[in-house]
Protein backbone atom coordinates (compact mmCIF):
# COMPACT_ATOMS: atom_id res chain seq x y z
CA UNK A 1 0.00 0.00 0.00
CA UNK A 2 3.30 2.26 0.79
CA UNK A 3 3.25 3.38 -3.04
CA UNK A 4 -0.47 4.22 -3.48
CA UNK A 5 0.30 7.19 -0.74
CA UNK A 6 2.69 8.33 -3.68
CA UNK A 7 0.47 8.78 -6.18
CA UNK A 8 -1.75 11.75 -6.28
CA UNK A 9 -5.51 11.31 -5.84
CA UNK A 10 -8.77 12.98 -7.46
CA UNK A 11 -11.11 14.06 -4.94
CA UNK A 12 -12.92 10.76 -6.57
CA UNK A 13 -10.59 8.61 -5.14
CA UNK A 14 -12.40 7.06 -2.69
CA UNK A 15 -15.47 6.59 -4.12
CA UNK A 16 -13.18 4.28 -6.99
CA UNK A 17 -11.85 2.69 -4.60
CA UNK A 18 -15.56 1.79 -2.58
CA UNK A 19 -16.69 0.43 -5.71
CA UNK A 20 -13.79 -1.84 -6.70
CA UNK A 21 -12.58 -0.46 -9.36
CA UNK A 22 -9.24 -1.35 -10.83
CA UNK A 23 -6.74 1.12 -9.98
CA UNK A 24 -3.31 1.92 -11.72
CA UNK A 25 -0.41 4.36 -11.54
CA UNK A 26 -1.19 6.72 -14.78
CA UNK A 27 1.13 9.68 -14.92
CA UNK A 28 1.56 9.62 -11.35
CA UNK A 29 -2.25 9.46 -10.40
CA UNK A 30 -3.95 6.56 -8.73
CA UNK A 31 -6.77 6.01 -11.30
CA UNK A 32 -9.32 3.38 -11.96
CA UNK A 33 -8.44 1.88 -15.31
CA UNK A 34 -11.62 -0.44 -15.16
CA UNK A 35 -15.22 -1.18 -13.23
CA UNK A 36 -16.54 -3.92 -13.64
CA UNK A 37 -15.21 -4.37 -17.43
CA UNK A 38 -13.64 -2.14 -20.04
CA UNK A 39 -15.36 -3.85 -23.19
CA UNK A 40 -18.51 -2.61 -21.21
CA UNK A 41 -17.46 0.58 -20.52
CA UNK A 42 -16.45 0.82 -24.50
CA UNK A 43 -19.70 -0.38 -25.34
CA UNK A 44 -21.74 1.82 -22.99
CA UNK A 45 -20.06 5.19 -24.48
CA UNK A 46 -21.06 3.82 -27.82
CA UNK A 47 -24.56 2.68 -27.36
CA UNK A 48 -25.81 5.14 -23.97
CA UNK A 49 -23.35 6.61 -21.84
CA UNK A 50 -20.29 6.44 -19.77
CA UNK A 51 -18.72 8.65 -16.87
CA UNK A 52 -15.51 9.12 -16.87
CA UNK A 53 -13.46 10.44 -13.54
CA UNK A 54 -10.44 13.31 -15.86
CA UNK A 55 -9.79 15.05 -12.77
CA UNK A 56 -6.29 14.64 -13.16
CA UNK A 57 -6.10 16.88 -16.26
CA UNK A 58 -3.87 19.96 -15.89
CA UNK A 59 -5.88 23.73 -16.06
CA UNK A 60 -4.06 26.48 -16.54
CA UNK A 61 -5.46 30.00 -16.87
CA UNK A 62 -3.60 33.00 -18.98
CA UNK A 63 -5.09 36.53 -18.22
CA UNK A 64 -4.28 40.17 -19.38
CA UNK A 65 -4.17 42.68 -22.13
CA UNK A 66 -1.00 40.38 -23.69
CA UNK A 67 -2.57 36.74 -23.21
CA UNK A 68 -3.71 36.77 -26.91
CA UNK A 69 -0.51 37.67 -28.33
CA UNK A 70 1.15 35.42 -25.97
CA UNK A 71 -0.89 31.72 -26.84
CA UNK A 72 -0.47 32.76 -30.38
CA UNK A 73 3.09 32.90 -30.45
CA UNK A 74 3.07 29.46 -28.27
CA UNK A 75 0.15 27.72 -30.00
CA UNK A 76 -0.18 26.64 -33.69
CA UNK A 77 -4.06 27.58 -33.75
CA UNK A 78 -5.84 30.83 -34.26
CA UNK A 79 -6.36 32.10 -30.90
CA UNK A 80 -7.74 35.21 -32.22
CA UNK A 81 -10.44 33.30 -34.15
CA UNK A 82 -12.42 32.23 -30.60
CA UNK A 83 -15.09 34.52 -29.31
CA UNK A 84 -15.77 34.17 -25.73
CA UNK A 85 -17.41 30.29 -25.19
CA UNK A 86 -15.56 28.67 -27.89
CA UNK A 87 -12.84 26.06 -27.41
CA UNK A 88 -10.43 25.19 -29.98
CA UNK A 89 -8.30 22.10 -30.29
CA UNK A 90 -4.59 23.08 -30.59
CA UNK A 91 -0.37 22.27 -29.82
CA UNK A 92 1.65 24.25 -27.49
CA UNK A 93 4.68 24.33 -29.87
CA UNK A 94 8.61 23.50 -29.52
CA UNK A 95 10.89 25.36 -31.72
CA UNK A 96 11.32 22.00 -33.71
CA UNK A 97 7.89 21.82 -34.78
CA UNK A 98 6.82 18.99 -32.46
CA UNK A 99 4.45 19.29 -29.33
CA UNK A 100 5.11 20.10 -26.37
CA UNK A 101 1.61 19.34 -25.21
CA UNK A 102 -1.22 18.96 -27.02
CA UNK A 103 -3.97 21.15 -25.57
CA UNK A 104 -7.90 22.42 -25.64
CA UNK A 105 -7.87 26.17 -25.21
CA UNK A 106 -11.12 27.83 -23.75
CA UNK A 107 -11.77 31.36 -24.26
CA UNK A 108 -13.70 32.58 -21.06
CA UNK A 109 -13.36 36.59 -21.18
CA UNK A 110 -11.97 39.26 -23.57
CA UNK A 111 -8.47 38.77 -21.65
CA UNK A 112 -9.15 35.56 -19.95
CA UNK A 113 -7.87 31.82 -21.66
CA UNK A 114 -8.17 28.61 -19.60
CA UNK A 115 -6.07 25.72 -21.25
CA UNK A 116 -6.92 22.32 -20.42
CA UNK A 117 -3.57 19.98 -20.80
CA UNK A 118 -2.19 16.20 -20.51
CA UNK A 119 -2.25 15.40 -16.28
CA UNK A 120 1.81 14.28 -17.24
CA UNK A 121 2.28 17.49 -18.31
CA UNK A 122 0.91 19.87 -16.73
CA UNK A 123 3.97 21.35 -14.44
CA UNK A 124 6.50 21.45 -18.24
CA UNK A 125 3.60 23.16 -19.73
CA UNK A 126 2.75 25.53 -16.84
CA UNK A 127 7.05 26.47 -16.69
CA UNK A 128 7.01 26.58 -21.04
CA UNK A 129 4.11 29.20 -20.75
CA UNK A 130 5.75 30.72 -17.58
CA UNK A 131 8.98 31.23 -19.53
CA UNK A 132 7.78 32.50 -22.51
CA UNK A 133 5.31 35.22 -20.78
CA UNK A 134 6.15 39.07 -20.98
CA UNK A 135 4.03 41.91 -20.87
CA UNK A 136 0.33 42.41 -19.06
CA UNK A 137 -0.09 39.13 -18.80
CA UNK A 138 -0.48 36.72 -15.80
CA UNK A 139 -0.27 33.02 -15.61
CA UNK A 140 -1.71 30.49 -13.58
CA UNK A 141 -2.00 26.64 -12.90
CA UNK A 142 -5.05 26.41 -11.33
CA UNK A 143 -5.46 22.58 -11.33
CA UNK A 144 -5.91 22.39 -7.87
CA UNK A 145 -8.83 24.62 -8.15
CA UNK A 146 -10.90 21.85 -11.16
CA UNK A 147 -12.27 18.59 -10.82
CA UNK A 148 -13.35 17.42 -14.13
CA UNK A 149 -15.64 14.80 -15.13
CA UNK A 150 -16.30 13.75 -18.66
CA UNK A 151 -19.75 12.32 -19.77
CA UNK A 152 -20.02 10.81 -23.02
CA UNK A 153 -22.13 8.84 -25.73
CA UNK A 154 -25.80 9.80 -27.15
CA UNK A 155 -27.47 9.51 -23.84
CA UNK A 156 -25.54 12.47 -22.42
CA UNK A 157 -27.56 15.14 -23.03
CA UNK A 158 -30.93 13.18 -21.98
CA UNK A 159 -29.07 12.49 -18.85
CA UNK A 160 -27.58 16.04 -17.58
CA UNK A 161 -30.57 18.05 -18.74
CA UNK A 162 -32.73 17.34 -16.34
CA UNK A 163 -29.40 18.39 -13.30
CA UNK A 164 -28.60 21.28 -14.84
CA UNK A 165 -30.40 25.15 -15.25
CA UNK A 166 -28.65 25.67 -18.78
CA UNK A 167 -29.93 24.97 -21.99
CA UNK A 168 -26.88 21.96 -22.58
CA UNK A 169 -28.77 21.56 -26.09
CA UNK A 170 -27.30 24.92 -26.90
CA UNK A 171 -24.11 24.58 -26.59
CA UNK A 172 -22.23 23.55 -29.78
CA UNK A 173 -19.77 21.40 -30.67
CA UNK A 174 -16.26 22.78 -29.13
CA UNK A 175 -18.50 25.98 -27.21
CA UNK A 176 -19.44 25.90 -23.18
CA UNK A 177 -21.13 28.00 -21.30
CA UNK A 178 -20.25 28.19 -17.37
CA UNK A 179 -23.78 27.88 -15.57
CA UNK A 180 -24.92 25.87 -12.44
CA UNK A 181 -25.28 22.39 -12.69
CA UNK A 182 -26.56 20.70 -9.73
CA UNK A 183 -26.72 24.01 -8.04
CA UNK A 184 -22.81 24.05 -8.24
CA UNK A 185 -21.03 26.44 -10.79
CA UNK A 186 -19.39 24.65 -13.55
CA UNK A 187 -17.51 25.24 -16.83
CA UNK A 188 -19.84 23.24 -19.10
CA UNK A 189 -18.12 21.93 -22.14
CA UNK A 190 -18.74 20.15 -25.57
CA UNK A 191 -15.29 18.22 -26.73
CA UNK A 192 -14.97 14.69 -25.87
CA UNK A 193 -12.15 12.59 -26.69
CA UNK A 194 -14.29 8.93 -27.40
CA UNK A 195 -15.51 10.14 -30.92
CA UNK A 196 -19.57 10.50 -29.45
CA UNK A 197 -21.03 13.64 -28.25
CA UNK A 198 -20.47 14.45 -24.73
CA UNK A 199 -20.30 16.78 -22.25
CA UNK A 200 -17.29 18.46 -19.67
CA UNK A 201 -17.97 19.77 -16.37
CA UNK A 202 -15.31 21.96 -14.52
CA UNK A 203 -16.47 22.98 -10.91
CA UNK A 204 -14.27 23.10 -7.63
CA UNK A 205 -12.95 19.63 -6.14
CA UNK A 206 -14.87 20.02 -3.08
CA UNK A 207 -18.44 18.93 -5.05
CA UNK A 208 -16.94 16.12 -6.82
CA UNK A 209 -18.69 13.41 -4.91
CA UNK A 210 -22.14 15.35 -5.00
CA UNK A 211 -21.76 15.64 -8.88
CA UNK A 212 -20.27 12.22 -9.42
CA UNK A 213 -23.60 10.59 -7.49
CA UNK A 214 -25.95 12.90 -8.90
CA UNK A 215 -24.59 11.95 -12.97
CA UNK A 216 -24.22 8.06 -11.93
CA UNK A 217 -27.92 7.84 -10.46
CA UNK A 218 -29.74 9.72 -13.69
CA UNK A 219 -27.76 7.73 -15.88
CA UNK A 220 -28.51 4.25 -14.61
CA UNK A 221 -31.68 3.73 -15.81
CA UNK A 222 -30.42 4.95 -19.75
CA UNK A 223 -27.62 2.51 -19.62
CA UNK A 224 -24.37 5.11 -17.76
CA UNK A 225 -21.79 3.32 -16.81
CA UNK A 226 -18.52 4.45 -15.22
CA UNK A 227 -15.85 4.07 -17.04
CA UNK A 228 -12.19 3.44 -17.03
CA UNK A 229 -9.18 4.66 -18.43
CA UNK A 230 -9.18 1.83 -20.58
CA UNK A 231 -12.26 2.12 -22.24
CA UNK A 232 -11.42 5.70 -22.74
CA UNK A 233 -8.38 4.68 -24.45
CA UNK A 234 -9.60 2.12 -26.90
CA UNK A 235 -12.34 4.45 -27.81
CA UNK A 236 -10.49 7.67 -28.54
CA UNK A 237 -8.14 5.30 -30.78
CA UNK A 238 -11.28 4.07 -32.51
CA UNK A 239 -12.20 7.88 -32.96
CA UNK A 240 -8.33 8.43 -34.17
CA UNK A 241 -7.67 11.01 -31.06
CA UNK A 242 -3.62 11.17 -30.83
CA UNK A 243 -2.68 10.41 -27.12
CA UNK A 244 -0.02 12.31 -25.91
CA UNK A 245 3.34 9.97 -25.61
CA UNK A 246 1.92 7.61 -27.48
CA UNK A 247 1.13 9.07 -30.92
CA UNK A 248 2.45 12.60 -30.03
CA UNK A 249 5.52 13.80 -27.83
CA UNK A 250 7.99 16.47 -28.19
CA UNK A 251 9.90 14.25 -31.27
CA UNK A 252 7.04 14.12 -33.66
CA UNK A 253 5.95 17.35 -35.82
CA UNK A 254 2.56 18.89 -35.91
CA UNK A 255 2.40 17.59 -39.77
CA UNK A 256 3.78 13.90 -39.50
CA UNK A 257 0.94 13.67 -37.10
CA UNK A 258 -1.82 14.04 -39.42
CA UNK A 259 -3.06 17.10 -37.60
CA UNK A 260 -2.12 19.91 -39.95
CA UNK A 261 -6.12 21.16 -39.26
CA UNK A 262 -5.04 22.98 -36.20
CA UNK A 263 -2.13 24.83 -38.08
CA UNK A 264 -3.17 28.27 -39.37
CA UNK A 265 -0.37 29.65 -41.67
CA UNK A 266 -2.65 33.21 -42.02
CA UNK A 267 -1.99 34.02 -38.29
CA UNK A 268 1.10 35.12 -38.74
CA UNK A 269 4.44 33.66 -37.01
CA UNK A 270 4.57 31.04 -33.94
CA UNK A 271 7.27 29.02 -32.28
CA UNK A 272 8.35 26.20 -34.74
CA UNK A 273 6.87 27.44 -37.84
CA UNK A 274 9.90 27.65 -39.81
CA UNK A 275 10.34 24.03 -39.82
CA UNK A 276 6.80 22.92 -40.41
CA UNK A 277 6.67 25.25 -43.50
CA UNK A 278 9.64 23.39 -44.58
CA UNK A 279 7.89 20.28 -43.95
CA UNK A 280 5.06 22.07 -45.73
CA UNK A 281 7.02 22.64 -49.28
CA UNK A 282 8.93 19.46 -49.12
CA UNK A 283 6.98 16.99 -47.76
CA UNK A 284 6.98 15.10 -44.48
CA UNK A 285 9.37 11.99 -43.76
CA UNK A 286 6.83 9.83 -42.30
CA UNK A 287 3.07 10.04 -41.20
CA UNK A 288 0.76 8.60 -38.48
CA UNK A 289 -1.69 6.52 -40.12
CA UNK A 290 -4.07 4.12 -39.49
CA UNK A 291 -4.13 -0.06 -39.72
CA UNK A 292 -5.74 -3.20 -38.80
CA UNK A 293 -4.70 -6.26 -38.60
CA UNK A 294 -4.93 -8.73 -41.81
CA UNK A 295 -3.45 -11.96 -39.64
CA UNK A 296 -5.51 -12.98 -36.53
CA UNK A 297 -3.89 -11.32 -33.36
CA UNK A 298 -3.89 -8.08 -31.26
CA UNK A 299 -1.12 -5.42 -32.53
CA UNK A 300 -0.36 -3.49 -29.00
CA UNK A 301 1.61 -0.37 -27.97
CA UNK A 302 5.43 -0.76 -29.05
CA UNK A 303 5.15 -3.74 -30.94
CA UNK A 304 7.98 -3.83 -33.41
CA UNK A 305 7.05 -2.99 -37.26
CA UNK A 306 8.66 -4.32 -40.27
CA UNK A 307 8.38 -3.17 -43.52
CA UNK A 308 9.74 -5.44 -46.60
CA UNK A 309 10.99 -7.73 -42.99
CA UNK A 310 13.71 -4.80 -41.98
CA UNK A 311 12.92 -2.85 -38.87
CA UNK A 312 10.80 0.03 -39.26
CA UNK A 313 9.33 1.25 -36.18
CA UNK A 314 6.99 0.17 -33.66
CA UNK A 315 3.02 0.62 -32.80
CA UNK A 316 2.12 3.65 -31.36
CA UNK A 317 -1.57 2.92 -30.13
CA UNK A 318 -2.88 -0.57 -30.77
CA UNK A 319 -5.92 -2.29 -29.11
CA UNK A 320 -8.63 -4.94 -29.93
CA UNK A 321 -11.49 -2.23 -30.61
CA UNK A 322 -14.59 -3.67 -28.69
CA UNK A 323 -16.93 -1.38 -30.81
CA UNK A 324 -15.60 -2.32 -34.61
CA UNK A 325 -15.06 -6.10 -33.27
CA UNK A 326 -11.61 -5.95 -34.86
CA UNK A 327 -7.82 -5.14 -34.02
CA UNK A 328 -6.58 -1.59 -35.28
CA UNK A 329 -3.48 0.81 -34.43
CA UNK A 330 -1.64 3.64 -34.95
CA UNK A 331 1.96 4.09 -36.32
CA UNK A 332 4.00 6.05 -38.30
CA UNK A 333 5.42 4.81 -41.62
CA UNK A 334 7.85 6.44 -43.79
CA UNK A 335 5.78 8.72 -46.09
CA UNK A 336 5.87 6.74 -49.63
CA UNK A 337 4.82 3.57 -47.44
CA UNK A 338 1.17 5.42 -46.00
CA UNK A 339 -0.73 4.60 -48.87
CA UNK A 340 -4.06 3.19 -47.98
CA UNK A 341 -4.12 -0.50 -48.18
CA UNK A 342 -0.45 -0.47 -48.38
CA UNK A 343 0.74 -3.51 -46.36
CA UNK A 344 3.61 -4.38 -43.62
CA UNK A 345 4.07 -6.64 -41.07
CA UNK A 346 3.71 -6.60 -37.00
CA UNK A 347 5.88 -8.90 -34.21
CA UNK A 348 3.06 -10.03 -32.58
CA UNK A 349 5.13 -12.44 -29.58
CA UNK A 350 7.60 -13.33 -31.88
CA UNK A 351 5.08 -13.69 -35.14
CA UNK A 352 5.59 -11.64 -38.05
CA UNK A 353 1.96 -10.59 -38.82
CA UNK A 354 0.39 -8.94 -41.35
CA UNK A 355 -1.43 -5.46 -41.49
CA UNK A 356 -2.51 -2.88 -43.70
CA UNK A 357 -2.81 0.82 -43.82
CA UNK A 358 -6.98 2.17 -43.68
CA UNK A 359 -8.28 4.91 -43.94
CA UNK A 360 -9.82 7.12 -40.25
CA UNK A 361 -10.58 7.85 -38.53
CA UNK A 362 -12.26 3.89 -37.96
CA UNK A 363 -15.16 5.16 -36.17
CA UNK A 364 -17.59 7.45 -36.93
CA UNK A 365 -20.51 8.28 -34.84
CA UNK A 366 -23.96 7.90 -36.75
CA UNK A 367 -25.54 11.75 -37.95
């Protein structure tokens, strides 16, 4: 038990623990990883709803006259494209191009952006900003002052309607509104990271439980489950939602990671530009793409690759997908080598099997 006092703890904690779930060290949290099973969980977010305990996310808040200027030298996205209630998905940058987190920026005032980052990194990104900062400008991690839960799958917005005073139907896709919610004021968000539609609530630690109990016991009878980190993992891979240190870290560019979307080259200049333009004009090296396996067998994280049987690589996200009833990844592959149906070969426990490049992202939910 020595190591568990080690780890840092949502206010949820407890709770988890009551109800048996499966905990595990995850970026230096204790967090449950499964209930009662993650193929239900999965299966729950696709077909009702699951609730999902993301307290250990990082929030850090930028305010002043110079925050603007300052996330859009650091970030990759438009900053000055968000009106107040938007979000926007978006890298902090390193100078080579590559992420140093990857990061959903909230606009909550005329001078007042909230970032919500990777719980792993939350203390580099909080020092990157820190260091970078000049001006009227102040900067904050205020992660001790959010609990977060996530609620997702096409039941969500049946489910929190009836707890909360704002009109959730509303708010659109990557736009929140901050508005009570069980009588406790929350940050009410629409992202989601499972590919369904889904909600975000961000309201001080101290209601967790009440919020937590309140969610669980309106979802029950329209099929909520909560859910794990693992089902949260094998469904944002079926959505194709890069997990940080998996598919991105501070080694892979903005552009081999298939998310040249969030780059805007009509903003004007930001950290690590120069070398994505390059990228830009002559093409990237490699690419993350998507496969699934042709040979019976589950490809996993850091499985070896092979391409023409000579070493190239290794899986960066792979997982039996529960949904799709099929085994799929992510990995990057030298650039003439991404074409789809393009095939290469996985060590599987010492078998060479085969795969193919597909197109993504696999899932899609239903209009």
């Amino acid at each position: 038990m020595g190591q568990d006092h080690a780890l840092k703890q949502t206010p949820l904690n407890p709770i988890h623990r009551r109800t048996g779930a499966r905990m595990v060290d995850f970026a230096g949290w204790d967090m449950p990883v499964q209930y009662e099973s993650a193929v239900k969980e999965h299966l729950a977010v696709r077909t009702a709803a699951g609730l999902f305990d993301v307290s250990h996310m990082g929030e850090i808040e930028i305010r002043g006259p110079d925050a603007l200027s300052l996330l859009q030298e650091l970030t990759c996205n438009d900053v000055a494209a968000l009106q107040i209630g938007q979000v926007q998905y978006s890298a902090l940058m390193h100078p080579r191009g590559t992420f140093v987190d990857d990061t959903t920026v909230y606009r909550r005032g005329v001078d007042h952006y909230f970032l919500c980052v990777n719980a792993s990194n939350q203390e580099k990104d909080f020092a990157w900003i820190w260091e970078h900062a000049q001006g009227r400008v102040t900067v904050e991690n205020s992660s001790d002052c959010y609990a977060q839960l996530a609620v997702q799958g096409p039941e969500a917005l049946s489910i929190l309607q009836p707890l909360s005073s704002v009109p959730l139907e509303d708010i659109r896709r990557y736009w929140f509104i901050e508005g009570k919610f069980v009588d406790v004021a929350c940050i009410i968000s629409r992202t989601g990271y499972t590919g369904e539609d889904g909600f975000e609530l961000y309201f001080p630690p101290e209601f967790a439980e009440k919020i937590w109990t309140a969610v669980l016991e309106a979802g029950k009878p329209r099929g909520l489950l909560p859910s794990g980190l693992a089902a949260r993992n094998t469904l944002r891979l079926e959505a194709k939602m890069a997990l940080y240190g998996n598919d991105i870290d501070e080694t892979t560019t903005v552009l081999e990671a298939d998310l040249g979307w969030i780059v805007k080259w009509h903003k004007g200049s930001f950290i690590g530009r120069d070398v994505l333009e390059r990228q830009k004009r002559e093409g990237v090296p490699r690419k993350l793409v998507g496969f699934e396996m042709v040979d019976r067998g589950i490809a996993r994280d850091h499985h070896p690759v092979y391409l023409n049987d000579k070493p190239a690589g290794q899986v960066c996200s792979g997982s039996y997908a529960p949904f799709l009833e099929k085994s799929i990844g992510l990995l990057y592959l030298p650039w003439e080598h991404c074409t789809l149906g393009n095939e290469f070969s996985v060590d599987v426990r010492g078998k060479k099997l085969k795969a193919r490049v597909v197109a993504t992202p696999f899932y899609k939910r239903p209009k």
